[in-house]
N, C-alpha and C. Protein backbone atom coordinates (compact mmCIF):
# COMPACT_ATOMS: atom_id res chain seq x y z
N UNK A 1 -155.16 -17.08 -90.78
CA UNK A 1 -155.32 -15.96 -89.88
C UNK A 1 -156.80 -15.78 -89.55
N UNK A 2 -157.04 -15.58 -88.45
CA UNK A 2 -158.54 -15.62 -87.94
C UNK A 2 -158.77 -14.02 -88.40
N UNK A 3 -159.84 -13.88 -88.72
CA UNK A 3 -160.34 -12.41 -89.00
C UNK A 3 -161.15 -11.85 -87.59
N UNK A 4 -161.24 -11.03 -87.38
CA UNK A 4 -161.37 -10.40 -86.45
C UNK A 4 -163.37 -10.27 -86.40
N UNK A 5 -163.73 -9.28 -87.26
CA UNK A 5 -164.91 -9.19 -87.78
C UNK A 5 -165.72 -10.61 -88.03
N UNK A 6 -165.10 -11.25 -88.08
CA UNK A 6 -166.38 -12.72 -88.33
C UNK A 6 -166.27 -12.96 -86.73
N UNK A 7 -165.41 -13.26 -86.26
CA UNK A 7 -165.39 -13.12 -84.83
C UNK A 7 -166.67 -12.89 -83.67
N UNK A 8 -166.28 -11.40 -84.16
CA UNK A 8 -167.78 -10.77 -83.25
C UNK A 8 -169.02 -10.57 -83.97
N UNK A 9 -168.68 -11.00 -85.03
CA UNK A 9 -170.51 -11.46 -85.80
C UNK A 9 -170.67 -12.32 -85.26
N UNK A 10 -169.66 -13.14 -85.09
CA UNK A 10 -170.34 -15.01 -84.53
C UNK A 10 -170.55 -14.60 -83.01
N UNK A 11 -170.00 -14.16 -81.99
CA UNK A 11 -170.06 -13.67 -80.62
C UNK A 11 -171.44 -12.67 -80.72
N UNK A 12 -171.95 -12.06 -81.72
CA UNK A 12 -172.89 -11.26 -81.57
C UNK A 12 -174.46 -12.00 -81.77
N UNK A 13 -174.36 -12.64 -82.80
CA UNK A 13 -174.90 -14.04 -82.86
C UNK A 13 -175.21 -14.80 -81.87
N UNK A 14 -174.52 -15.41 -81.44
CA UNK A 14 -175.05 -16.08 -80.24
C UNK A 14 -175.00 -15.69 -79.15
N UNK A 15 -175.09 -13.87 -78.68
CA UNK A 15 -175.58 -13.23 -77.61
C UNK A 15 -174.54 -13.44 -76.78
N UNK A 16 -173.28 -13.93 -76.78
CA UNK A 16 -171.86 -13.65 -76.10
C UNK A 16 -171.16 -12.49 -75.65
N UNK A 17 -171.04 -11.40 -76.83
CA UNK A 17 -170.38 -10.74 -76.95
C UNK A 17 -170.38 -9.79 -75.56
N UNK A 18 -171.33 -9.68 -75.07
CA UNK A 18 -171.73 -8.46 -74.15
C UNK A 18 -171.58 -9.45 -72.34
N UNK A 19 -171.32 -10.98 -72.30
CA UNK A 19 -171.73 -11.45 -71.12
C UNK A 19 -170.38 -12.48 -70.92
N UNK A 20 -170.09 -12.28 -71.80
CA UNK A 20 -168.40 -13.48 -71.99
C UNK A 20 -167.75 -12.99 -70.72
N UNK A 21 -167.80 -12.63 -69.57
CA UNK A 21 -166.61 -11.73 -68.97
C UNK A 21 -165.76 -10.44 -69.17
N UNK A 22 -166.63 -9.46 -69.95
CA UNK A 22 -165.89 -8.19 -70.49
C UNK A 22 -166.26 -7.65 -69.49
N UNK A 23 -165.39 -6.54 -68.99
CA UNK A 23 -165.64 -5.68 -67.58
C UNK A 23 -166.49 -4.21 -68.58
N UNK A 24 -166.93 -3.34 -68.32
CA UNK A 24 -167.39 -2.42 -68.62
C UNK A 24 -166.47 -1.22 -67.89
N UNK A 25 -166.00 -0.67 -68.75
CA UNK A 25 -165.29 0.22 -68.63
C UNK A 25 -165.97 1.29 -67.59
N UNK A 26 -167.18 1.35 -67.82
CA UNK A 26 -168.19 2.35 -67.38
C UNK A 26 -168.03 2.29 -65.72
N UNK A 27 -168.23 1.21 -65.10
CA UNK A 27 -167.72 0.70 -63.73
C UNK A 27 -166.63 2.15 -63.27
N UNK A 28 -165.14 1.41 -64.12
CA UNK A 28 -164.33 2.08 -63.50
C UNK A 28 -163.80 3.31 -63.27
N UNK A 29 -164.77 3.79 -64.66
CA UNK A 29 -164.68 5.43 -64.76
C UNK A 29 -165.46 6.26 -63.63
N UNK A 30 -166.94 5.77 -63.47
CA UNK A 30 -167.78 6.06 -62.74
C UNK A 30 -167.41 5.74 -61.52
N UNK A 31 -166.55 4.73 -60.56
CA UNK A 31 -165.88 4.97 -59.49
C UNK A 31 -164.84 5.98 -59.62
N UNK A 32 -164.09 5.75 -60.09
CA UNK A 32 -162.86 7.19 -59.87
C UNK A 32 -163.57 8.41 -59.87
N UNK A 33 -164.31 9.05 -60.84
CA UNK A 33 -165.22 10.15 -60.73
C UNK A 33 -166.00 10.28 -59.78
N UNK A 34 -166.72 9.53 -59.12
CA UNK A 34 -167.47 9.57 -58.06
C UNK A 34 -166.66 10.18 -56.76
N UNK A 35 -165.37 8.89 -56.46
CA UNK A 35 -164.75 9.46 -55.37
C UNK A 35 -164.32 10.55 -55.61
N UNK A 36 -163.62 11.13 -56.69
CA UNK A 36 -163.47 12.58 -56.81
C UNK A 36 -164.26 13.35 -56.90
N UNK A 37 -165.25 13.54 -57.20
CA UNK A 37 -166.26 14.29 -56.73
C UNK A 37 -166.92 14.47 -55.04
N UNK A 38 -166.82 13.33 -54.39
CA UNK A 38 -166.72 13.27 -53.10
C UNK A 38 -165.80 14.07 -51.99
N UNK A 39 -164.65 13.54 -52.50
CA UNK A 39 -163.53 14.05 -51.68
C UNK A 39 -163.83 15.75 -52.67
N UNK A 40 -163.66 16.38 -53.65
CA UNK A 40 -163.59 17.44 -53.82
C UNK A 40 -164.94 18.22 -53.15
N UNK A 41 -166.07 17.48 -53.02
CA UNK A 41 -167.25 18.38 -52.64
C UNK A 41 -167.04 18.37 -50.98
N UNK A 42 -166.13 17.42 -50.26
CA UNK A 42 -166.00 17.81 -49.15
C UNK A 42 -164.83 18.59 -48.58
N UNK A 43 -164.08 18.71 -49.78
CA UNK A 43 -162.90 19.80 -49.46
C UNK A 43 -163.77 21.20 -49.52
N UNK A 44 -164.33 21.27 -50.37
CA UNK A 44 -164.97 22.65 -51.20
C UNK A 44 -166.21 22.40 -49.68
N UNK A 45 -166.65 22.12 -48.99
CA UNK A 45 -167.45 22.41 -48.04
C UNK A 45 -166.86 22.72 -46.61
N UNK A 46 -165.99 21.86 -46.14
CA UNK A 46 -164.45 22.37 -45.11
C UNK A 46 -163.81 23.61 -45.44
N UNK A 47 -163.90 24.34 -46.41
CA UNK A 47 -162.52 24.62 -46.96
C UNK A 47 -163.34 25.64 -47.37
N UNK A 48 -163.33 27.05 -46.71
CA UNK A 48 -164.05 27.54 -47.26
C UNK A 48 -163.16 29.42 -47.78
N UNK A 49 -162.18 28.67 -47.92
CA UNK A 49 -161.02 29.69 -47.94
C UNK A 49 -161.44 30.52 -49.53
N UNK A 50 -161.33 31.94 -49.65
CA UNK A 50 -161.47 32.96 -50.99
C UNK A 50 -160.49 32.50 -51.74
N UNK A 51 -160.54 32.18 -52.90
CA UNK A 51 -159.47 31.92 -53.62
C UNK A 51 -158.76 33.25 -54.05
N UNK A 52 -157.58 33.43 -54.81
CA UNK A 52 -157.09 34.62 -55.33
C UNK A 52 -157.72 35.94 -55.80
N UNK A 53 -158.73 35.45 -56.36
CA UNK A 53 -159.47 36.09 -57.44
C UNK A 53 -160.90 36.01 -57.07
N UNK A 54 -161.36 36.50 -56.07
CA UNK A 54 -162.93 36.20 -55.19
C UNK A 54 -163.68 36.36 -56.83
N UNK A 55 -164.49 35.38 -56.94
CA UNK A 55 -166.11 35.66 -58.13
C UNK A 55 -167.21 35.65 -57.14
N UNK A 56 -166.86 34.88 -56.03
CA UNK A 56 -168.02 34.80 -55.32
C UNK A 56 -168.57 33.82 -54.96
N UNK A 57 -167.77 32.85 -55.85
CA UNK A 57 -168.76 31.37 -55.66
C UNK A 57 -167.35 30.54 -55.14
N UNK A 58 -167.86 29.23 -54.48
CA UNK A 58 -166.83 28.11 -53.98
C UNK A 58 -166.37 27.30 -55.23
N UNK A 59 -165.66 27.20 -55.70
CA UNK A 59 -165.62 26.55 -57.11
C UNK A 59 -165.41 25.00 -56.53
N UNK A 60 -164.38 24.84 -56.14
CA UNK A 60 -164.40 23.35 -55.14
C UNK A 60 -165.75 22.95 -55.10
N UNK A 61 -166.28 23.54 -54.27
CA UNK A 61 -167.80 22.94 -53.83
C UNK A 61 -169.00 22.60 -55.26
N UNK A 62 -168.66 23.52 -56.09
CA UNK A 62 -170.00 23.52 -57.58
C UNK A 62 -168.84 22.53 -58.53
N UNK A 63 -167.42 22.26 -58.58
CA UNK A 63 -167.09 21.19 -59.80
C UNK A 63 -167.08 20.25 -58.60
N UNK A 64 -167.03 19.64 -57.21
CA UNK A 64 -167.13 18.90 -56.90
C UNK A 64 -168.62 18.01 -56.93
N UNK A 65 -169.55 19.02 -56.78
CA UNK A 65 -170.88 18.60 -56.98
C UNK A 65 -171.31 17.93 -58.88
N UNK A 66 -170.51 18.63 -60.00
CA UNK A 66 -170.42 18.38 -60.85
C UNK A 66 -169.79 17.06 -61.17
N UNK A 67 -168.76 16.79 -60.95
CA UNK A 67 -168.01 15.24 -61.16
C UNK A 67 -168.46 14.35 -60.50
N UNK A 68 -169.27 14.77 -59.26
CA UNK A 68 -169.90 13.24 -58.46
C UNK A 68 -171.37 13.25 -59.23
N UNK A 69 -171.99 13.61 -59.65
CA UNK A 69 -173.19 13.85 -60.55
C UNK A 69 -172.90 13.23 -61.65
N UNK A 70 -171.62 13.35 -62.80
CA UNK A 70 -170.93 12.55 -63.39
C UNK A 70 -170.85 11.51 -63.32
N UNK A 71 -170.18 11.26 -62.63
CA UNK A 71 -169.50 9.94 -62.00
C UNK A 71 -170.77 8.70 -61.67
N UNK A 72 -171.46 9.42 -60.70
CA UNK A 72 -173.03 8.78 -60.50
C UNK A 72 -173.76 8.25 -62.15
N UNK A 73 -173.37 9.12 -62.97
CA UNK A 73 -174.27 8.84 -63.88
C UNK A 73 -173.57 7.77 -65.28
N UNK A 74 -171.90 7.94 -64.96
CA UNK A 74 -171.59 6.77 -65.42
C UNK A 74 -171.47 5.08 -64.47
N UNK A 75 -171.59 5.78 -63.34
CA UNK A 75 -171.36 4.41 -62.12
C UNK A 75 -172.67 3.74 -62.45
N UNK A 76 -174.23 4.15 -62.17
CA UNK A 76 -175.32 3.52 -62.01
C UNK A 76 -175.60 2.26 -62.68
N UNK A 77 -175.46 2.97 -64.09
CA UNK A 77 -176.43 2.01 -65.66
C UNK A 77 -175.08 0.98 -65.45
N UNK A 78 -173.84 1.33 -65.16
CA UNK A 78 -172.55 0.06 -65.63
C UNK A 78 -172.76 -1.71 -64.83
N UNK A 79 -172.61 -2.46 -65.35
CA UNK A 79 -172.62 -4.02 -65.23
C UNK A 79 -171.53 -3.66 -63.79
N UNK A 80 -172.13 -4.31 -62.73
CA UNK A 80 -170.55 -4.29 -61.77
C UNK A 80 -169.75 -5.46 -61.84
N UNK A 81 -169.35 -5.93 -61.11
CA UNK A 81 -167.55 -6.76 -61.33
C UNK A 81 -168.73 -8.45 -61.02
N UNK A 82 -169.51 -8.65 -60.30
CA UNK A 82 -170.10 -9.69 -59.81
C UNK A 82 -171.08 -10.30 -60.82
N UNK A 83 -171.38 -9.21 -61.94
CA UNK A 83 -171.79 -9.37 -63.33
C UNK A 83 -171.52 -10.07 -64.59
N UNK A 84 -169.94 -9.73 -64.60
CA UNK A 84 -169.09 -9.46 -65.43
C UNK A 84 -169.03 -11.29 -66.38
N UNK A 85 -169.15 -12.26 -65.35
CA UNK A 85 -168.89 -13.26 -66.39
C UNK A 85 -170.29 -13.57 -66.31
N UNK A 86 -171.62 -12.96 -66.42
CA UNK A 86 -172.92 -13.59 -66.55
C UNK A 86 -173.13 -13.20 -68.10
């Protein structure tokens, strides 16, 4: 039975582990978040309807600005897809 742990000592070792073709998760999180933050900061800017309960503020518009800020900040630093087997 191959052990798992000697594995990625030996892959870590010879500087594999990180360039073998592993996608970075970070990519795909940071796209989905992004576009949702997009599409929500441009609903929340169209859309400028009082919700039930007026506070005063656009909430659409401040968590849409929040998740694309997110999203941006997991999208940037991530390896993209054209990366992936370098």
């Amino acid at each position: 039975m191959v052990d798992v742990r000697e594995e990625i000592k030996k892959m870590e070792a010879e500087g594999s582990a990180e360039t073998k073709g592993f996608m970075d998760i970070r990519f795909f999180i940071g796209l989905i978040l992004t576009v949702y933050g997009i599409i929500l900061t441009i609903y929340g800017t169209l859309t400028n309807t009082p919700p039930p309960v007026d506070i005063g503020i656009n909430l659409n518009l401040c968590w849409g600005i929040v998740i694309l800020i997110v999203g941006l900040l997991f999208f940037i630093p991530s390896k993209k897809p054209h990366q992936w087997g370098k």
